[in-house]
Protein backbone atom coordinates (compact mmCIF):
# COMPACT_ATOMS: atom_id res chain seq x y z
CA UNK A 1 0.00 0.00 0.00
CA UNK A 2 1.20 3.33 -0.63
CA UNK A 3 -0.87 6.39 0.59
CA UNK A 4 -0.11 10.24 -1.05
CA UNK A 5 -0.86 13.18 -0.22
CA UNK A 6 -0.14 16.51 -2.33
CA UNK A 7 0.68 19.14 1.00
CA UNK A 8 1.42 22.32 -1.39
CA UNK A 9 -0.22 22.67 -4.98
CA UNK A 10 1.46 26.19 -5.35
CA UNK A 11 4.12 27.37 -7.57
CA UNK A 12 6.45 31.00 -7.00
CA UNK A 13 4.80 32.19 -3.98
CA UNK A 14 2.24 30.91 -1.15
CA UNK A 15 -1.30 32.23 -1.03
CA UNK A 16 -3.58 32.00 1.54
CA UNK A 17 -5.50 28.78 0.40
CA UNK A 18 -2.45 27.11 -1.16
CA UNK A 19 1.00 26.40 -0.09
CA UNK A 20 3.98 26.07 -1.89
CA UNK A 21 5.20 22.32 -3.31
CA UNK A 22 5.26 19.42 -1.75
CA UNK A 23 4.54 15.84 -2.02
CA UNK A 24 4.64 13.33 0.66
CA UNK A 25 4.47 9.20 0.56
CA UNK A 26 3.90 6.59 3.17
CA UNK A 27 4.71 3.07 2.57
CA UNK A 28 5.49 -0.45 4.81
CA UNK A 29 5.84 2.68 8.19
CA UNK A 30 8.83 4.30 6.00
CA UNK A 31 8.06 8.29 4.86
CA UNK A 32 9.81 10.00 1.60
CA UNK A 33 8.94 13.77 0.82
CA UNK A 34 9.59 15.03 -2.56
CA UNK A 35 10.07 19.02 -2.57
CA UNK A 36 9.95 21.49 0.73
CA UNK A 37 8.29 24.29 0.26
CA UNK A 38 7.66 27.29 2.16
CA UNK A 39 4.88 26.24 4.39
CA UNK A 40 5.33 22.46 4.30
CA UNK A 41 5.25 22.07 7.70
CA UNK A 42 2.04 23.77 8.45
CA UNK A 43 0.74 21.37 5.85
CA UNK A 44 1.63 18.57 7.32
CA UNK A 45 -0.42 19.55 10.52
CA UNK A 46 -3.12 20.15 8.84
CA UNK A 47 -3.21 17.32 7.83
CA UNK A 48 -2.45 15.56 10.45
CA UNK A 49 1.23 14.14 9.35
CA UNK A 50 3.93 14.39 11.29
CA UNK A 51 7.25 15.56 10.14
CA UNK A 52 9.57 13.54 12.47
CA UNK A 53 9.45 9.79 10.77
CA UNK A 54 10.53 11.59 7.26
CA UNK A 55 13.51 8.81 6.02
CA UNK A 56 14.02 10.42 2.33
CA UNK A 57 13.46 13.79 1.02
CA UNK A 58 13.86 14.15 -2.85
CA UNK A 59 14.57 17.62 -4.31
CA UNK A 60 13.48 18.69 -7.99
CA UNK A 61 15.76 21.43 -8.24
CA UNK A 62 16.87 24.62 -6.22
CA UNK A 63 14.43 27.09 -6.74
CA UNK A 64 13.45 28.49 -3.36
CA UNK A 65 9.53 27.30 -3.84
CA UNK A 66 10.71 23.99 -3.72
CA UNK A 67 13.22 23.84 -0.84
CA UNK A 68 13.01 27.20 1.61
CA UNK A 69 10.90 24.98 4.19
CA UNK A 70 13.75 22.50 4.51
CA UNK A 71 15.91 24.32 7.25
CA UNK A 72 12.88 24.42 9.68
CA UNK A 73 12.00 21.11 8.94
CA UNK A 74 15.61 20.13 10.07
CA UNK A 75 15.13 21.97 12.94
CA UNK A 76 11.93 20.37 13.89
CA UNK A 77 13.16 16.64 13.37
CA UNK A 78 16.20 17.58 15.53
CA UNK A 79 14.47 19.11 18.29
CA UNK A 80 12.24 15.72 18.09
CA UNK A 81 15.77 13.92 19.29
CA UNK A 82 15.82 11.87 16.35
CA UNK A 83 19.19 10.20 15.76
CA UNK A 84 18.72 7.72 12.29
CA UNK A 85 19.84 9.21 9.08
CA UNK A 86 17.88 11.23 6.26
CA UNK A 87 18.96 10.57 3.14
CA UNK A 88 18.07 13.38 1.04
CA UNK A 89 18.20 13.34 -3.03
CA UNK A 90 18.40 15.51 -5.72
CA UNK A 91 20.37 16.77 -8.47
CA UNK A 92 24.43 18.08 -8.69
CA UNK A 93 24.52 20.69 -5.90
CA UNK A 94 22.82 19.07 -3.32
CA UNK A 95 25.80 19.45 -0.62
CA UNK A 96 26.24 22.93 -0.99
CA UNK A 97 22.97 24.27 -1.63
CA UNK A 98 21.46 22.17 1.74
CA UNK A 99 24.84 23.25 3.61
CA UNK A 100 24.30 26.90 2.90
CA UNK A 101 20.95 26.30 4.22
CA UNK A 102 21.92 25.04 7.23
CA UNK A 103 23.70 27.94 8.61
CA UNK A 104 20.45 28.87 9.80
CA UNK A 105 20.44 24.80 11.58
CA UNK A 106 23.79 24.00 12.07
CA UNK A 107 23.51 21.54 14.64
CA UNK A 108 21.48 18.44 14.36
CA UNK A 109 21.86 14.84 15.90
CA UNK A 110 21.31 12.85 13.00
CA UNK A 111 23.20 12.31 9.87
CA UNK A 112 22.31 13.84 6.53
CA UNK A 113 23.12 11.15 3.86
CA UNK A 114 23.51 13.15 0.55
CA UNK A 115 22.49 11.37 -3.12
CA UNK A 116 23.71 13.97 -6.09
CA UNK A 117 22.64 12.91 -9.48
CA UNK A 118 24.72 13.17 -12.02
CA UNK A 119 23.33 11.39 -15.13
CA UNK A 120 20.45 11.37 -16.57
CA UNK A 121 18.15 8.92 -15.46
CA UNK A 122 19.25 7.32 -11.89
CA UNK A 123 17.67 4.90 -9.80
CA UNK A 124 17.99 4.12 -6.46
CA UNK A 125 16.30 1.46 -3.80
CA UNK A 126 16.04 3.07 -0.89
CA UNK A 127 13.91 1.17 1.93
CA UNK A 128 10.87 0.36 0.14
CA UNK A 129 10.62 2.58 -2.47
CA UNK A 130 12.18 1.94 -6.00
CA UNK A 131 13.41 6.14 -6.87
CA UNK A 132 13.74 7.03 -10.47
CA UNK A 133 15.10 10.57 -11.16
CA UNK A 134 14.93 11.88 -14.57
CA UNK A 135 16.24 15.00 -16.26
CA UNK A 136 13.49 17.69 -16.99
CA UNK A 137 14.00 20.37 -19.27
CA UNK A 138 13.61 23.82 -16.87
CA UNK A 139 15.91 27.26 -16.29
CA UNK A 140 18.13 25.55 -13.90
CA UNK A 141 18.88 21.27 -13.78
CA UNK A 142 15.92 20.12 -12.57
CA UNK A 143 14.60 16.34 -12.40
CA UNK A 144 11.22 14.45 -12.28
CA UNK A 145 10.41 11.44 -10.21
CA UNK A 146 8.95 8.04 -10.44
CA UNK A 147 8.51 6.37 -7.26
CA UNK A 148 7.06 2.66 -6.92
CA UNK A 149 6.37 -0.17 -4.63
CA UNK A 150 7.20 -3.56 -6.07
CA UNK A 151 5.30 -6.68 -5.96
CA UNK A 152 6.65 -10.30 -5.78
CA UNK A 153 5.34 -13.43 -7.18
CA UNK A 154 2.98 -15.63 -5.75
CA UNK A 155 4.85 -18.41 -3.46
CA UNK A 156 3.85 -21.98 -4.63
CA UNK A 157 3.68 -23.93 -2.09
CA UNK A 158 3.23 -27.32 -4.24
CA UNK A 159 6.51 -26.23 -6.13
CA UNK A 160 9.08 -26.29 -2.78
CA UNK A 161 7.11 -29.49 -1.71
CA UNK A 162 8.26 -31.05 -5.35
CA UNK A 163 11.75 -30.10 -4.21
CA UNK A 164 11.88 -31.23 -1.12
CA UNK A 165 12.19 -27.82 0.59
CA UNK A 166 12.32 -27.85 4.10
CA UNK A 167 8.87 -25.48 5.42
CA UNK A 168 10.96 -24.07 7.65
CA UNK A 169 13.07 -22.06 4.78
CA UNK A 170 10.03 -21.11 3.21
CA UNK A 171 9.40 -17.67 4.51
CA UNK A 172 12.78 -16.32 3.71
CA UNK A 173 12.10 -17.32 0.58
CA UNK A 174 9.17 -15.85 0.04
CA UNK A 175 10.89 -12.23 1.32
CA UNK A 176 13.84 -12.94 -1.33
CA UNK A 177 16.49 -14.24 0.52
CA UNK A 178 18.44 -17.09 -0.88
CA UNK A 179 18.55 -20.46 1.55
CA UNK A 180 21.15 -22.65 2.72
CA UNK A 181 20.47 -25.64 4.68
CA UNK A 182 21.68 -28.93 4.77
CA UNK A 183 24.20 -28.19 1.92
CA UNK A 184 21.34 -27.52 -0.75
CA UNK A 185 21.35 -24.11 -2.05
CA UNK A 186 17.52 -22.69 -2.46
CA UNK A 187 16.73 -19.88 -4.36
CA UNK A 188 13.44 -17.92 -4.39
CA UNK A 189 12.88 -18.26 -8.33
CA UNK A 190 12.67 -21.99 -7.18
CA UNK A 191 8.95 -21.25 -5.71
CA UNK A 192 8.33 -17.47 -6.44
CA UNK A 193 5.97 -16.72 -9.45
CA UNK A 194 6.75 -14.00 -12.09
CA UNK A 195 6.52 -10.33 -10.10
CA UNK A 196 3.27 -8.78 -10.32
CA UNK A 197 2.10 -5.00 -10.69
CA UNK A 198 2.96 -3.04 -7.97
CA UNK A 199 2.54 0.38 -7.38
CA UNK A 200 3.68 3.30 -9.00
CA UNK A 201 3.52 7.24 -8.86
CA UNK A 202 5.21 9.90 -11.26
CA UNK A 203 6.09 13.33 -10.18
CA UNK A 204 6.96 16.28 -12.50
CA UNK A 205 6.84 19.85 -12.33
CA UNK A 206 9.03 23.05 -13.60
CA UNK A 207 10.21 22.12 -17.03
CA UNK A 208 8.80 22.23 -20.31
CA UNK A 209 6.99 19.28 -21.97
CA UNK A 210 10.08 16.38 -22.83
CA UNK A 211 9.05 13.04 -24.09
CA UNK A 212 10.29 11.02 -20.96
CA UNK A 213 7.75 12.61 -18.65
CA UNK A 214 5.23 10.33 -21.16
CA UNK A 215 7.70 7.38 -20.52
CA UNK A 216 8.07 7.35 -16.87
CA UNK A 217 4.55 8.35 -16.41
CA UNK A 218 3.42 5.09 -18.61
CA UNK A 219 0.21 3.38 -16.97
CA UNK A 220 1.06 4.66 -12.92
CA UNK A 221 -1.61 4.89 -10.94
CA UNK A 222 -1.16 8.63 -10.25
CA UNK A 223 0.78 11.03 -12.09
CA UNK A 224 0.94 14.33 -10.34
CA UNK A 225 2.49 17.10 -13.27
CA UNK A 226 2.96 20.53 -13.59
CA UNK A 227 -0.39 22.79 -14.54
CA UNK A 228 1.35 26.36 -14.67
CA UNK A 229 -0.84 28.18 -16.75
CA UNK A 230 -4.28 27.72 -18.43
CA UNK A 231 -4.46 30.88 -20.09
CA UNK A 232 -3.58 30.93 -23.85
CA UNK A 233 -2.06 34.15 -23.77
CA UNK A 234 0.38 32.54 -21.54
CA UNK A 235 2.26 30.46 -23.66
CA UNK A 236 5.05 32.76 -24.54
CA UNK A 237 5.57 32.87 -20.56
CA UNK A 238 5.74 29.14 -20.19
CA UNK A 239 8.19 28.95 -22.87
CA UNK A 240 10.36 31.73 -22.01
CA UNK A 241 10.24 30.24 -17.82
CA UNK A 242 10.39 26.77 -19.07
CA UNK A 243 7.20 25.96 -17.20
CA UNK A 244 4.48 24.19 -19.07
CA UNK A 245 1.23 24.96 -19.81
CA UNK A 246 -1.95 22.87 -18.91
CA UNK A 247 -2.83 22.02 -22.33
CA UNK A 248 0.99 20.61 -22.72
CA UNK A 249 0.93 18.68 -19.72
CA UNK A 250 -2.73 16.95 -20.13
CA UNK A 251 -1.40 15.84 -23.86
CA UNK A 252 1.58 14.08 -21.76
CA UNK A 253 -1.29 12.78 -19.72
CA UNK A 254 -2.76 11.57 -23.23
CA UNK A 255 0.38 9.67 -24.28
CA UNK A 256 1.36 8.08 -20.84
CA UNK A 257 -2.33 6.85 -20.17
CA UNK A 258 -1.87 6.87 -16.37
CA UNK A 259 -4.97 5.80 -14.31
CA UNK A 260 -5.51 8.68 -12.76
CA UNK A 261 -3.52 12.17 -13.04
CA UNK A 262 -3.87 15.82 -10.82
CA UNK A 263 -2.64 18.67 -11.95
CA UNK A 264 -0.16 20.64 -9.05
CA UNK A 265 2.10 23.84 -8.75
CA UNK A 266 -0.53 26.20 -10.40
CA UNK A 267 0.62 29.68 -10.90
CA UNK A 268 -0.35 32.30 -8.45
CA UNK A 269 -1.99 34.23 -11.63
CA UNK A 270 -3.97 31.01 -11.77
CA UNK A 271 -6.84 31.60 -8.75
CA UNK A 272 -9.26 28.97 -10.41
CA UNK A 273 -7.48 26.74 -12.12
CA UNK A 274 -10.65 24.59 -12.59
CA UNK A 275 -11.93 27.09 -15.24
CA UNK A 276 -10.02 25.33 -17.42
CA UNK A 277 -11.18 21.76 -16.93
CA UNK A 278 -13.67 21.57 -20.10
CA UNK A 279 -10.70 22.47 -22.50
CA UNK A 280 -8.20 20.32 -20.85
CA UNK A 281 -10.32 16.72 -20.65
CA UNK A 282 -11.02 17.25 -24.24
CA UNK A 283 -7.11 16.18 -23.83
CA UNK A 284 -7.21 13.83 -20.56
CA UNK A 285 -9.00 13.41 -17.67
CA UNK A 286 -6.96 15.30 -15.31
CA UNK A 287 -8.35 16.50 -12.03
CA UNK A 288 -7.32 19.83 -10.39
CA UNK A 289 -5.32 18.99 -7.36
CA UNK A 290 -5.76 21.41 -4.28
CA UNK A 291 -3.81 21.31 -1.23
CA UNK A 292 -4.45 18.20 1.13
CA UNK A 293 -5.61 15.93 -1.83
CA UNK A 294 -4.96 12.28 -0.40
CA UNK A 295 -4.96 9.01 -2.31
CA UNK A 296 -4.30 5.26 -1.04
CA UNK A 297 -3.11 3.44 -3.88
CA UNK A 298 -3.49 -0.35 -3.18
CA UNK A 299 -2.02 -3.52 -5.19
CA UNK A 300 -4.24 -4.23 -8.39
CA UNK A 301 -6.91 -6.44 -6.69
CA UNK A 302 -7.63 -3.82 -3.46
CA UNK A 303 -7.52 -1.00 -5.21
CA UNK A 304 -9.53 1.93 -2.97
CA UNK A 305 -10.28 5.23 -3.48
CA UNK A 306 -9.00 7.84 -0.79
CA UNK A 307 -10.59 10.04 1.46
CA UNK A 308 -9.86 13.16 -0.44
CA UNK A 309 -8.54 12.17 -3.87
CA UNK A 310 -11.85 12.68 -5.42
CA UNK A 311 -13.40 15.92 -7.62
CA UNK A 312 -14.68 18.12 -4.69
C-alpha cells in the first residue's frame, strides 16, 4: 500500500488557500517527501502528518519554492531527538545548496546522507521505495520522479514441496532471501511466481513538456504534473520560464495513459485553475489537485479510493 498526499499545490509564492510544493508518501511505516516548500510544515499539521518519521526527502531542483521549508524542517526533526539518518536526493549541488541552508540549523543529531545525481536517469532502492530521477527540461537542472512499490510473485507452495524444501526455509524465501540448509542451495525463483504489478507514482513539475515525462509516467496509478498556466495568452511565458502549460501537460497525460492524473504547482496568476477543466479533458481526464488531496493506492486487486482524492 502506498498512501499520497499533495501538502502544497502552489508554484512562486504561497497564497492564503495554497502552499507552496510538496509531495509526501507513506509506505510499509517508511516516509519520503519530494520538494519542501515554504509552508510544508504547516501542511503537514493540517493534515495531520507528522514531520519527524521523514527517512528520504527528494529535491526537484533549487528554486526556493521547492526547498526554503527544509531548514525548519531540520530543525523540527532535531528538536524531536531523532538520531537515524535522512537521506536526502536531488540533483548536482545538493551538498552545498542544503549546507548553505543550514547555517540557519547547524547543529542536528542525525546524519544527513547526501544522493547527487549526475546522469540522466538514476535509480535508487532506498527502503521500500524503487526512486527514479529523470532529467526535466527547466531554467536551472531540474529532475522528475517516479517512485514505486514492487510486488513479488505468488509463493507456490506445491513447487518447494516437489523439491523437497524444508517449510521451515520457506518464509525467507518468500521475502527474497536465498537459503542454505543442509548443503542444498535454495533460491526464491525456485517457488516465487513471475513479479506482479505493484505500485507506482510519477512526479513532474518546472520544465517544459520532454518526451520522458510520457515514458516514466506510462500506466502509474497517479501522475501528479505541472499545470502552470491555463491561459492561452500565456504560452510565450511558459516557454520563455520553461514551465508548461496545462494544455501541454494533459497531452503528456494523453500519451502516458496513467490511471488517474492531478494537476499541481498552479501559478499564483492562476486563482481557479478549474476554469479550465472543459478544454483540458477534451485532452485527458486530469483533475485539479488542491492542497491536502490524499490518495491510497493499493495492489491491483484492493484498489480503494481515498478520502480526499476525489473531484470536490
Amino acid at each position: 500500500m502506498l498512501d499520497v498526499c499533495l501538502l502544497g499545490t502552489g508554484g512562486m509564492m504561497p497564497l492564503p488557500n495554497r502552499w507552496l510544493t510538496s509531495l509526501m508518501l507513506r509506505s510499509s511505516g517508511s516516509n519520503l517527501l519530494i520538494d519542501c516548500g515554504e509552508g510544508t510544515q504547516i501542511a503537514m499539521k493540517e493534515k495531520g502528518w507528522s514531520p519527524n518519521p521523514i527517512d528520504f526527502i527528494c529535491f526537484t531542483h533549487y528554486h526556493a519554492d521547492h526547498i526554503s521549508g527544509l531548514p525548519g524542517m531540520l530543525l523540527n526533526m532535531g528538536n524531536a531527538e531523532r538520531t537515524e539518518p535522512l537521506h536526502i536526493l536531488g540533483p548536482k549541488g545538493l551538498r552545498r545548496v542544503v549546507d548553505g541552508l543550514r547555517v540557519i540549523a547547524p547543529e542536528l543529531p542525525f546524519p544527513i546522507l547526501y544522493h547527487e545525481f549526475t546522469e540522466p536517469t538514476e535509480r535508487f532502492m532506498l527502503g521500500p521505495y524503487i526512486i527514479d530521477a529523470f532529467k526535466l527540461n527547466h531554467k536551472i537542472i531540474c529532475y522528475g520522479y517516479r517512485v514505486s512499490i514492487r510486488r513479488l510473485g505468488l509463493f507456490d507452495a506445491e513447487r518447494a514441496r516437489a523439491q523437497g524444501i524444508p517449510v521451515y526455509c520457506w518464509n525467507r524465501l518468500q521475502h527474497g532471501e536465498t537459503v542454505t540448509d543442509k548443503g542444498n542451495v535454495y533460491t526464491p525463483d525456485m517457488v516465487m511466481g513471475a513479479e506482479r504489478r505493484g505500485i507506482s507514482v510519477c512526479y513532474c513539475t518546472d520544465s517544459r513538456p520532454v518526451p520522458i515525462i510520457a515514458e516514466m509516467a506510462r500506466d502509474v496509478d497517479l501522475f501528479i504534473c505541472e499545470g502552470m498556466y491555463g491561459e492561452r495568452e500565456k504560452q510565450e511565458n511558459a516557454r520563455r520560464n520553461r514551465h508548461m502549460m496545462m494544455q501541454e501537460a494533459a497531452e503528456l497525460g494523453a500519451k502516458a495513459q496513467p490511471r488517474e492524473m492531478w494537476f499541481t504547482h498552479y501559478s499564483p496568476s492562476e486563482m481557479r485553475p478549474e476554469q479550465y477543466k472543459e478544454e483540458i479533458r477534451r485532452i485527458f481526464p486530469v483533475k485539479f489537485a488542491r492542497d491536502g488531496w490524499t490518495r491510497e493506492l493499493r495492489f491491483e486487486e484492493t484498489q480503494a479510493e481515498g478520502q480526499d482524492g476525489r473531484e470536490k
